[in-house]
C-alpha atoms as a PDB file:
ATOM      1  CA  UNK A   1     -11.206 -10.313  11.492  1.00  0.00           C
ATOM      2  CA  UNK A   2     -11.847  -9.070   8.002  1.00  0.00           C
ATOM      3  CA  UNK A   3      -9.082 -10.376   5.302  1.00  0.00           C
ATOM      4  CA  UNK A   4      -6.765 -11.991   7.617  1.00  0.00           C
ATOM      5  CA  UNK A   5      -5.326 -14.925   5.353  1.00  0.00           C
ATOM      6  CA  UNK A   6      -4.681 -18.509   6.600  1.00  0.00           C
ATOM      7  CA  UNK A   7      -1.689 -19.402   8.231  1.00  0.00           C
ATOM      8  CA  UNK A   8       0.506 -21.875   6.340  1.00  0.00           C
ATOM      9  CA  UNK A   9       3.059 -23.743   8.399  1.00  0.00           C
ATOM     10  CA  UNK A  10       6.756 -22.809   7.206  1.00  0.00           C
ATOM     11  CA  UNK A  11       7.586 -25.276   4.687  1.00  0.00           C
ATOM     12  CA  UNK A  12      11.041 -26.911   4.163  1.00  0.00           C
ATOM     13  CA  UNK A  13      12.394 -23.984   1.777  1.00  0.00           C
ATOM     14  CA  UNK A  14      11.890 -21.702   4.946  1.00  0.00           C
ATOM     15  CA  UNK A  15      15.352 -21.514   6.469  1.00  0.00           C
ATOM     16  CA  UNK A  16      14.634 -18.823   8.653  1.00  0.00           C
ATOM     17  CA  UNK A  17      11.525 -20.167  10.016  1.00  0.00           C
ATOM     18  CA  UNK A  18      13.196 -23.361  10.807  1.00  0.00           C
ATOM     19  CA  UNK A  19      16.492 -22.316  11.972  1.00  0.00           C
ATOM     20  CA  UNK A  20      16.010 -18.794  13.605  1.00  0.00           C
ATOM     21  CA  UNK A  21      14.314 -17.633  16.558  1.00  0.00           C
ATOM     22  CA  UNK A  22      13.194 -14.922  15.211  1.00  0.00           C
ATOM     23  CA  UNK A  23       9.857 -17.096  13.481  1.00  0.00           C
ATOM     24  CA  UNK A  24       9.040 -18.580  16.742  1.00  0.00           C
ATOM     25  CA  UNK A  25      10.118 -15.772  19.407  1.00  0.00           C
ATOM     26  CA  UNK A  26       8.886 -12.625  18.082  1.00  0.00           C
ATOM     27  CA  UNK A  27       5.922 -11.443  17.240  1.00  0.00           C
ATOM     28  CA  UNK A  28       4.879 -10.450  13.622  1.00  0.00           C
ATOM     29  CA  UNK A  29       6.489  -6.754  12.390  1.00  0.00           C
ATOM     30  CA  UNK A  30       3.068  -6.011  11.008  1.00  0.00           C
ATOM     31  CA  UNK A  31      -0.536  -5.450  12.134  1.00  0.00           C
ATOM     32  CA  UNK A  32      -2.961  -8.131  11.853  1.00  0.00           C
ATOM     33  CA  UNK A  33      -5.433  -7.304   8.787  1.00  0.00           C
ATOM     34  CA  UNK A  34      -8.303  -6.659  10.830  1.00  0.00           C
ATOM     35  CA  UNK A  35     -11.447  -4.318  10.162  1.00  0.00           C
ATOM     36  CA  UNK A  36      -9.036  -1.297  11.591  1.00  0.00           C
ATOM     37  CA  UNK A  37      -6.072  -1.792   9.526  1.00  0.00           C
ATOM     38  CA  UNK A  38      -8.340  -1.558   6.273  1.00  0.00           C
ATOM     39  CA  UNK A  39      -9.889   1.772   7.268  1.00  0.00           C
ATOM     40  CA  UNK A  40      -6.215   3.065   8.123  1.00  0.00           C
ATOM     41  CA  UNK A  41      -4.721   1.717   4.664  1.00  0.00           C
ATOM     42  CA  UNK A  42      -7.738   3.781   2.628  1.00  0.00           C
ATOM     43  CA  UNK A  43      -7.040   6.707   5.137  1.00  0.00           C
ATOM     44  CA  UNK A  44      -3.181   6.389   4.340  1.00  0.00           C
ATOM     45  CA  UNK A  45      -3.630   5.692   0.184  1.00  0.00           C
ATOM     46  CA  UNK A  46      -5.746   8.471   0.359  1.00  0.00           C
ATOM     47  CA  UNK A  47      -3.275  10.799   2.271  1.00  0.00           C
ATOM     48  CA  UNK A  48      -0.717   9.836  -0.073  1.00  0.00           C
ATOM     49  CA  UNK A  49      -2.282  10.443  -3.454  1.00  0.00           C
ATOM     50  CA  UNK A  50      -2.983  14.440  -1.845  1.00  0.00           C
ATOM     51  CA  UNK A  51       0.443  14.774  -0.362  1.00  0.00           C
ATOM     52  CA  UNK A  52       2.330  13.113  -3.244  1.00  0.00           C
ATOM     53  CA  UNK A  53       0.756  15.890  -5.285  1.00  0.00           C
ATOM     54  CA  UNK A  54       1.164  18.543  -2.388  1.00  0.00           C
ATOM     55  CA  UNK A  55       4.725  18.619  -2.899  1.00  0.00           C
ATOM     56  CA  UNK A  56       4.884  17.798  -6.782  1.00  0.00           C
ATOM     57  CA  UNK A  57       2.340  20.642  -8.154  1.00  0.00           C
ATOM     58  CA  UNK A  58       1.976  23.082  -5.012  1.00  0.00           C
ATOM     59  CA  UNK A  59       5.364  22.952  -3.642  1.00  0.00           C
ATOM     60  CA  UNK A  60       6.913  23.206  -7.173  1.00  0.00           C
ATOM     61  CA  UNK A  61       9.318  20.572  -7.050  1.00  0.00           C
ATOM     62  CA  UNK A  62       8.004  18.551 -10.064  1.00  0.00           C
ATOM     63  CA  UNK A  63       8.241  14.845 -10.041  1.00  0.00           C
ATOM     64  CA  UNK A  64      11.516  13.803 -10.309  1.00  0.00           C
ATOM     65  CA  UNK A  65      12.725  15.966  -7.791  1.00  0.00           C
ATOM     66  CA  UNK A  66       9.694  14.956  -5.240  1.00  0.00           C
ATOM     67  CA  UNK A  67      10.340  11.429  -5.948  1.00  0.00           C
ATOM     68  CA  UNK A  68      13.931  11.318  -4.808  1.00  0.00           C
ATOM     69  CA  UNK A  69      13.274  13.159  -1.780  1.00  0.00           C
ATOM     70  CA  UNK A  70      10.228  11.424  -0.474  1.00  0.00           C
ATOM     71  CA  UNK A  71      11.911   7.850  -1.814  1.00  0.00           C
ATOM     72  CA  UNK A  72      14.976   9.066   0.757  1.00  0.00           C
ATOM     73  CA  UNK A  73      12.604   9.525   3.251  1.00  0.00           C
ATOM     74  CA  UNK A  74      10.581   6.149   2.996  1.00  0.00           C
ATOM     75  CA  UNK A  75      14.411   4.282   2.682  1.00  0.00           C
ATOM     76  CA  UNK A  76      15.122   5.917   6.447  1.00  0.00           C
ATOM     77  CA  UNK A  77      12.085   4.771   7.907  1.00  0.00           C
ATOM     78  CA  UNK A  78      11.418   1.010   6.043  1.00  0.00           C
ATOM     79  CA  UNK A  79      15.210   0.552   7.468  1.00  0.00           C
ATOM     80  CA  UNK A  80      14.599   1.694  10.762  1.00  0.00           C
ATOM     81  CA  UNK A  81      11.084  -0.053  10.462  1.00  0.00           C
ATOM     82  CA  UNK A  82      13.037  -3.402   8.985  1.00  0.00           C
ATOM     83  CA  UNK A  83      15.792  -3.094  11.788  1.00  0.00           C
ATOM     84  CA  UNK A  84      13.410  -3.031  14.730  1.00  0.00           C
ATOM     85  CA  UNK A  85      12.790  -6.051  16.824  1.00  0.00           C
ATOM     86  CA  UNK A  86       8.818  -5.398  17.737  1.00  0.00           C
ATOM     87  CA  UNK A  87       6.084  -3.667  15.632  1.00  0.00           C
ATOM     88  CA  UNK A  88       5.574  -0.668  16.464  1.00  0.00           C
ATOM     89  CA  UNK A  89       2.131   0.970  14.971  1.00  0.00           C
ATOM     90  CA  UNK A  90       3.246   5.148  14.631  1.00  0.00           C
ATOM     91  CA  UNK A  91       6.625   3.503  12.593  1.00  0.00           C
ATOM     92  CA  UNK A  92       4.778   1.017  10.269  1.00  0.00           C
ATOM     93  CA  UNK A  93       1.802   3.912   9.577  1.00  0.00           C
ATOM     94  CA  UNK A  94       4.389   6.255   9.050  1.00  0.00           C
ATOM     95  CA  UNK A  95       5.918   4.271   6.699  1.00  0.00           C
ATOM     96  CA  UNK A  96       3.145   2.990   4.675  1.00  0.00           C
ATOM     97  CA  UNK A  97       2.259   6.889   4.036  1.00  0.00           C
ATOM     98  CA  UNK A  98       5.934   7.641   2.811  1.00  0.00           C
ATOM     99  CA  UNK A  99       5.991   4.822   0.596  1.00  0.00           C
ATOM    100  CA  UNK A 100       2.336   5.852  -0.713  1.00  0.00           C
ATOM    101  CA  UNK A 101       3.321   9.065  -1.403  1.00  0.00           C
ATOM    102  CA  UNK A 102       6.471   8.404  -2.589  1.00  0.00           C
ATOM    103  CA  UNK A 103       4.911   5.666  -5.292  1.00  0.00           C
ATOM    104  CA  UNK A 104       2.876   8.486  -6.218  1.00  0.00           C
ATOM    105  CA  UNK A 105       5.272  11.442  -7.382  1.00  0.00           C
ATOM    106  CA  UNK A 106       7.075   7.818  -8.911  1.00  0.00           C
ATOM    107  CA  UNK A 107       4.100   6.932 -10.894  1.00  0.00           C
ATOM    108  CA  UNK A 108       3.173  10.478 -12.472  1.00  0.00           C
ATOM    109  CA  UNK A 109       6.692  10.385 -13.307  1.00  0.00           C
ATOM    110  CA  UNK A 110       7.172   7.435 -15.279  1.00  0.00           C
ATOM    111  CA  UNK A 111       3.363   8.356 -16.550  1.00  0.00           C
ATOM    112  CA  UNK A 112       3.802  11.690 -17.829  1.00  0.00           C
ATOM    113  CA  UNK A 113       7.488  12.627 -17.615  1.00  0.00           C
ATOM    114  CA  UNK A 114       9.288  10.034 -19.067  1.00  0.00           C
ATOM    115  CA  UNK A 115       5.683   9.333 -21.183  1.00  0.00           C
ATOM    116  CA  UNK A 116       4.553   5.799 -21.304  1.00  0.00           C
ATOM    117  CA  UNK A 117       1.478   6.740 -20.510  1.00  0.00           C
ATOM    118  CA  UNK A 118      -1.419   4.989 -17.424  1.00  0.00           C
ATOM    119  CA  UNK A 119      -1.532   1.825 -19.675  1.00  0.00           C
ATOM    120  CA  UNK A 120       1.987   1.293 -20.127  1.00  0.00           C
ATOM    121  CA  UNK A 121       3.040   2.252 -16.342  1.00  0.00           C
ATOM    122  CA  UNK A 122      -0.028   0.152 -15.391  1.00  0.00           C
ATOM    123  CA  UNK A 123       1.294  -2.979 -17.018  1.00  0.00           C
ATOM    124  CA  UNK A 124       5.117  -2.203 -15.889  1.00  0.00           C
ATOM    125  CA  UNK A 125       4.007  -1.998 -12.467  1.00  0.00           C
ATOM    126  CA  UNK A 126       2.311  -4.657 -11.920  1.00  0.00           C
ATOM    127  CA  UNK A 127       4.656  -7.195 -13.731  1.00  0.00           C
ATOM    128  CA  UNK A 128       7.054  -5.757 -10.842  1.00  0.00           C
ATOM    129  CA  UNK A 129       4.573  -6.689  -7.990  1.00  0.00           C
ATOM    130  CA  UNK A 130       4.088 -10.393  -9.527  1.00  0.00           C
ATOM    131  CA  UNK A 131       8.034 -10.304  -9.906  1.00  0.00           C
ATOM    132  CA  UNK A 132       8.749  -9.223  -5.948  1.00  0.00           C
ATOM    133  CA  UNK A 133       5.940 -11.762  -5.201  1.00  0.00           C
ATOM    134  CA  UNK A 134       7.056 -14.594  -7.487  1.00  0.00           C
ATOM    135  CA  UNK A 135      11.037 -13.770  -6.104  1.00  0.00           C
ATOM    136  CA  UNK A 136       9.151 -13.874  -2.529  1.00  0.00           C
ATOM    137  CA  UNK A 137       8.053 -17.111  -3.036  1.00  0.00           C
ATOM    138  CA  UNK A 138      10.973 -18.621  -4.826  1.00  0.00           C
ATOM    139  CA  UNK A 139      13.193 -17.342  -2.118  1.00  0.00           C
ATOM    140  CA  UNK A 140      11.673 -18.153   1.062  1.00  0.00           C
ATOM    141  CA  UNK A 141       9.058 -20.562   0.426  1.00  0.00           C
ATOM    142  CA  UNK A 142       6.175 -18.852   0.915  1.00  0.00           C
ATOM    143  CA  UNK A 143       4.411 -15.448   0.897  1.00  0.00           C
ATOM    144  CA  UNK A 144       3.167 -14.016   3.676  1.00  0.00           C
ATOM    145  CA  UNK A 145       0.745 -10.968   4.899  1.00  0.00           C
ATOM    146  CA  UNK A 146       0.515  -9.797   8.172  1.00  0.00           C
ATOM    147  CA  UNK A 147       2.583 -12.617   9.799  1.00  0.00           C
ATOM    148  CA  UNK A 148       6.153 -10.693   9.114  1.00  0.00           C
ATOM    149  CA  UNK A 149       8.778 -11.833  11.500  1.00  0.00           C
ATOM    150  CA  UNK A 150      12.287 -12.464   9.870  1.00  0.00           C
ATOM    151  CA  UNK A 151      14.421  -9.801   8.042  1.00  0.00           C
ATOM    152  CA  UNK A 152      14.071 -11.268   4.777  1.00  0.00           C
ATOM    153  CA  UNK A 153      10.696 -11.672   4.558  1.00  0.00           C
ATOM    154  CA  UNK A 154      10.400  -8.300   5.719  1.00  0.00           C
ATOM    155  CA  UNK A 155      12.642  -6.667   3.331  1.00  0.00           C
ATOM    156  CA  UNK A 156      10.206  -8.909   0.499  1.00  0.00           C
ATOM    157  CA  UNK A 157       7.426  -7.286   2.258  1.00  0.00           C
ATOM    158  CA  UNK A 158       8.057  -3.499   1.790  1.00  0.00           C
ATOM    159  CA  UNK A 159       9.471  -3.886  -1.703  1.00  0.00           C
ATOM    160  CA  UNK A 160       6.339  -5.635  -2.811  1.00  0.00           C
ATOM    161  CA  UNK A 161       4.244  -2.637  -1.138  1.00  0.00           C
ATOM    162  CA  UNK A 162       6.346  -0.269  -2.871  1.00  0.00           C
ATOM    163  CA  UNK A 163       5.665  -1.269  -6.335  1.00  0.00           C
ATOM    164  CA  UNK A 164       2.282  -1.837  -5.957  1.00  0.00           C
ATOM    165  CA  UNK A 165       1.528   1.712  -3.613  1.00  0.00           C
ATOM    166  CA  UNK A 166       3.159   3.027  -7.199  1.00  0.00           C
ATOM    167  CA  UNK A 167       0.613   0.856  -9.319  1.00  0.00           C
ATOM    168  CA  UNK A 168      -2.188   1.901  -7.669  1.00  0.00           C
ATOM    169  CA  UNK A 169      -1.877   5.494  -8.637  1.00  0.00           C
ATOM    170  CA  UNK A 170      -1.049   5.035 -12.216  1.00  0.00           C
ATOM    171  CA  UNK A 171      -3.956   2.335 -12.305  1.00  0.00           C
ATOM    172  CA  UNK A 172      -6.443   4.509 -11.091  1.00  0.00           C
ATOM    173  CA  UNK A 173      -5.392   7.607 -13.520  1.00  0.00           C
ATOM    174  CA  UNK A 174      -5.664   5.310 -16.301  1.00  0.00           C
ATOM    175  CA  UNK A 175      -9.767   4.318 -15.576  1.00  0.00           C
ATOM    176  CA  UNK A 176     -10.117   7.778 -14.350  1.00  0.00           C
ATOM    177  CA  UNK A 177      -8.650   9.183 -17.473  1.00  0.00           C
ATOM    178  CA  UNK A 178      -8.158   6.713 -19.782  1.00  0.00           C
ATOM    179  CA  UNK A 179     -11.034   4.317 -19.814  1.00  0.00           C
ATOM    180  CA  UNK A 180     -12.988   7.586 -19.018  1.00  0.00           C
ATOM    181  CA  UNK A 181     -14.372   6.736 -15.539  1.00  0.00           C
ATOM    182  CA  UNK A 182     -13.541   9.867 -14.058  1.00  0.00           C
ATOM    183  CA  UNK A 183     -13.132   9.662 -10.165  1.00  0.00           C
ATOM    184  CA  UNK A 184     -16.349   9.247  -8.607  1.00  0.00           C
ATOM    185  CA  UNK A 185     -17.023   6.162 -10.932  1.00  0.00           C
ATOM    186  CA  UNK A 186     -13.341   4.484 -10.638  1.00  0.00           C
ATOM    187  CA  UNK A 187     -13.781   4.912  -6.942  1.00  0.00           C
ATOM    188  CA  UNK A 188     -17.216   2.947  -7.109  1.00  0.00           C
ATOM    189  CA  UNK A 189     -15.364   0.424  -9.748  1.00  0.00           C
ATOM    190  CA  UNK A 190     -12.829  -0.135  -7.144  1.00  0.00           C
ATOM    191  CA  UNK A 191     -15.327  -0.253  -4.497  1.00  0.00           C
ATOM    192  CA  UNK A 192     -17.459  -3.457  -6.229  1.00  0.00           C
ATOM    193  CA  UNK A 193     -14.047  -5.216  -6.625  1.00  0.00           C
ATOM    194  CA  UNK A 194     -13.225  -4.967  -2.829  1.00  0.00           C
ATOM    195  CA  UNK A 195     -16.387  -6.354  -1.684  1.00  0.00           C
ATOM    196  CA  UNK A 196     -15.990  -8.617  -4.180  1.00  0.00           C
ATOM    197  CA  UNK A 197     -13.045  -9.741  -2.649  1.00  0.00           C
ATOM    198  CA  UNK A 198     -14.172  -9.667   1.187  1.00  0.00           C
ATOM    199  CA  UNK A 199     -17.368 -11.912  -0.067  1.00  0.00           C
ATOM    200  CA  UNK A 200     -14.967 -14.650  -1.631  1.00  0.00           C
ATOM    201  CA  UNK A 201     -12.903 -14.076   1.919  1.00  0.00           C
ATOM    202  CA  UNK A 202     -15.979 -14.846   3.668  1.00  0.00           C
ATOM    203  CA  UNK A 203     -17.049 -17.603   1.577  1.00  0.00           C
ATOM    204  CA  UNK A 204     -13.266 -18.619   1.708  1.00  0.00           C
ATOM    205  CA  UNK A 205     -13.572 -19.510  -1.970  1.00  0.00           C
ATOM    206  CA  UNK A 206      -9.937 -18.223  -2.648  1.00  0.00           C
ATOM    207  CA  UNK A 207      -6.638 -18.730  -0.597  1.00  0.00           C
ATOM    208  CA  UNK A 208      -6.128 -15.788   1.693  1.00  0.00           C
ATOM    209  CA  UNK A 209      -2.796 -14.857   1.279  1.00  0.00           C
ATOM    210  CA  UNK A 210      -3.712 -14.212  -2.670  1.00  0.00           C
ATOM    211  CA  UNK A 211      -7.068 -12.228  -1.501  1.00  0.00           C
ATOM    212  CA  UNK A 212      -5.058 -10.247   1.262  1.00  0.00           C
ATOM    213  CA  UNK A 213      -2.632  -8.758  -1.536  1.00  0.00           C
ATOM    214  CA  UNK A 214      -5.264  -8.537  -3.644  1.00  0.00           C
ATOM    215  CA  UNK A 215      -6.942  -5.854  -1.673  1.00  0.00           C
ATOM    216  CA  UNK A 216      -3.787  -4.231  -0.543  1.00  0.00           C
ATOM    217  CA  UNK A 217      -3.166  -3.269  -4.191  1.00  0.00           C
ATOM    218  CA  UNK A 218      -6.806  -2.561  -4.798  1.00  0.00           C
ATOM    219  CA  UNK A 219      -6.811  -0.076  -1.925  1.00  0.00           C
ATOM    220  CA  UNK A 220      -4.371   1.702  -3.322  1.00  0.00           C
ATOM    221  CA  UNK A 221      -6.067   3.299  -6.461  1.00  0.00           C
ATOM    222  CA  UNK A 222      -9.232   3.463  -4.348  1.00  0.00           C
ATOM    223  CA  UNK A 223      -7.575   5.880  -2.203  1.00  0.00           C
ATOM    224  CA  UNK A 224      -5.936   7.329  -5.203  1.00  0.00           C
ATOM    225  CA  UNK A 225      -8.958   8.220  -7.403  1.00  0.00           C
ATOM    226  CA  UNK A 226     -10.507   9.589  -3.815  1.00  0.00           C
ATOM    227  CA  UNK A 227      -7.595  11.912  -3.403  1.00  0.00           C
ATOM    228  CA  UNK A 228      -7.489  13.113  -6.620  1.00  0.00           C
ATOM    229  CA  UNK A 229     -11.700  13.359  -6.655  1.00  0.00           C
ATOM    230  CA  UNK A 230     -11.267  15.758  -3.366  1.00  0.00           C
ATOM    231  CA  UNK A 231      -7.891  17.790  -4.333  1.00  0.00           C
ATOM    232  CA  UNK A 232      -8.436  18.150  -8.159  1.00  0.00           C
ATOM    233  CA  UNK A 233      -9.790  21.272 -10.152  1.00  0.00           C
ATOM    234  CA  UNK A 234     -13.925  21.434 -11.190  1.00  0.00           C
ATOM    235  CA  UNK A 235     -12.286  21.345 -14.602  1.00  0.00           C
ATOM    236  CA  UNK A 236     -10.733  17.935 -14.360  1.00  0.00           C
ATOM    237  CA  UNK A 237     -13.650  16.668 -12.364  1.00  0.00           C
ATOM    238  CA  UNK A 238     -12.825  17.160  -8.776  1.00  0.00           C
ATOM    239  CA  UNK A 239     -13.542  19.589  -5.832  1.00  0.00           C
ATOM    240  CA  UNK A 240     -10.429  21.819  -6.114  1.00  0.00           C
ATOM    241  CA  UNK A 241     -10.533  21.361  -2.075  1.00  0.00           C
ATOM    242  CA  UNK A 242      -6.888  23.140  -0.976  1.00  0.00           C
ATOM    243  CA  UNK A 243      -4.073  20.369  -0.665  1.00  0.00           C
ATOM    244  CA  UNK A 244      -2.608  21.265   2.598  1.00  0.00           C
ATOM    245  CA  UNK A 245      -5.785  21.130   4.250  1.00  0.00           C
ATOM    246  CA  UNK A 246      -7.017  17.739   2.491  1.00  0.00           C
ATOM    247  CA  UNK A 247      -3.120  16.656   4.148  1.00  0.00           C
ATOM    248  CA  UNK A 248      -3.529  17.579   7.543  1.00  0.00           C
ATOM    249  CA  UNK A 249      -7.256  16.739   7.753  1.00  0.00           C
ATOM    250  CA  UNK A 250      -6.287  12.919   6.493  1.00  0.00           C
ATOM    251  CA  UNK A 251      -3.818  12.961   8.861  1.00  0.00           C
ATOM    252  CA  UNK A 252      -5.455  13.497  11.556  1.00  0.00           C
ATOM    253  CA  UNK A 253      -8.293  11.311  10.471  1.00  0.00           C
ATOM    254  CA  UNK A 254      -5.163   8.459  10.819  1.00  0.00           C
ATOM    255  CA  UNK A 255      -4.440   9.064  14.133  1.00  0.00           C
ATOM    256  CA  UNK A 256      -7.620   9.114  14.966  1.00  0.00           C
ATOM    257  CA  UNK A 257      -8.099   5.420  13.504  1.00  0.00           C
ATOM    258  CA  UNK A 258      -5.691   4.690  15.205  1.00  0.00           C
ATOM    259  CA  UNK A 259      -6.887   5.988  18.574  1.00  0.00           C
ATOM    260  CA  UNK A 260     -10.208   3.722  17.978  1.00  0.00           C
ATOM    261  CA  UNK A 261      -8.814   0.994  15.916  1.00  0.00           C
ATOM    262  CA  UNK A 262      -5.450  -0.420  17.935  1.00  0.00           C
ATOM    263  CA  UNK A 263      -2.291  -2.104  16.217  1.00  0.00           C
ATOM    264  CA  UNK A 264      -1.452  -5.041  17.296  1.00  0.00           C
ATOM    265  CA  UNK A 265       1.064  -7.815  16.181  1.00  0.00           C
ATOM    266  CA  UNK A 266       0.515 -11.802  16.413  1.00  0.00           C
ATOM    267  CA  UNK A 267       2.647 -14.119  17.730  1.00  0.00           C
ATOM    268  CA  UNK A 268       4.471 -15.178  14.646  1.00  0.00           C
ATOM    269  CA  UNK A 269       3.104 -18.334  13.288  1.00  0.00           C
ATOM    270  CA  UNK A 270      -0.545 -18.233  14.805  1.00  0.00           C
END
């Protein structure tokens, strides 16, 4: 399985591992990081990036406005998603794509609107992912990745994905735009640093857990700078291909994943 981290044993600052069922009982609230979940997450960073600006530019509600409404609608499902008892693959996809685009009508936002600009909202962001991870840590005892099975962790889990689904966007404007990429070379700048990190996986030169979140951010802009590379004008450097039709295409391109790549939890623990 490609990127699935190590499996520490709770330690003594777990109490929920060592005093609830839950740890031992249940199986993990995620999907294992095999090849399949990968392809999805690029699929779903990418679908994000297009329908973040699909209802921001083309739908005209501008990016405060988008932001509260798709931010309402990834609340509903990560607390429906945190409140069920068994993973369920349509609720966690669903809700990986709302917080995706959601972090991305968030990040152009705080980019352009209020006007810190990619470097600024680049550094902000990610000082909040090392802050949900470093609270993670401090809190439970240990971070995990795809073995999810108590409330808490869970709850660390999405808020950790939500800052950095909101990083990756602003991240990959600013080599895009900033460090003057433009998308087709961010995307292969982002592509060396992923296969970067599945060689050290392989090699198992660096601890799992750190490569696993390590790619989940890196994903992110990937998919970002290849959404914006397929839905942007010829003028900015893209192919101006229509936004609602990039949407539904991606989408389906999901459930088709999904169709050939099946979601499936671990036993919590193993």
């Amino acid at each position: 399985m490609l990127l699935e981290p190590d499996r520490p044993q709770p330690g003594p600052r777990d109490p929920e591992a060592t005093n609830s069922p839950q740890l031992s009982d249940f199986a993990s609230k995620v999907p294992a990081a095999t090849v399949g979940f990968w392809v999805i997450k690029i699929l779903a960073t990418t679908l994000g990036e297009v329908g973040g600006n699909l209802v921001s530019m083309d739908m005209g509600f501008g990016y405060l406005q988008a932001t509260i409404m798709l931010f309402g609608l990834f609340a509903a499902l990560a607390g429906i998603q945190v409140i069920a008892r068994r993973f369920h693959a349509p609720l966690y996809w669903a809700t990986i794509v709302a917080s995706t685009v959601a972090g991305t009508t968030l990040a152009d936002y705080v980019t352009r609107s209020i006007g810190i600009g990619y470097t600024g909202g680049s550094i902000l962001l990610f000082g909040l992912v090392l802050i949900s991870l470093f609270s993670w840590r401090a809190t439970i005892g240990r971070i995990s990745a795809d073995d999810i099975s108590n409330r808490r962790a869970e709850v660390f889990y999405w808020v950790t994905i939500t800052f950095s689904q909101t990083l990756g966007t602003a991240l990959g404007d600013w080599f895009a735009d900033t460090a003057g990429l433009g998308y087709a070379g961010s995307a292969v700048v982002f592509g060396s640093v992923l296969l970067l990190i599945v060689l050290l996986h392989v090699r198992r030169a660096v601890d799992g857990i750190l490569l696993f979140w390590a790619a989940f951010i890196l994903t992110r802009p990937l998919g970002a700078v290849v959404g914006n590379f397929f839905d942007k004008s010829t003028e900015h450097g893209g192919l101006a291909i229509s936004r609602p039709l990039l949407s539904i295409a991606m989408a389906g391109m999901i459930l088709l994943a999904l169709v050939i790549f099946p979601q499936r939890a671990k036993q919590a623990g193993r």
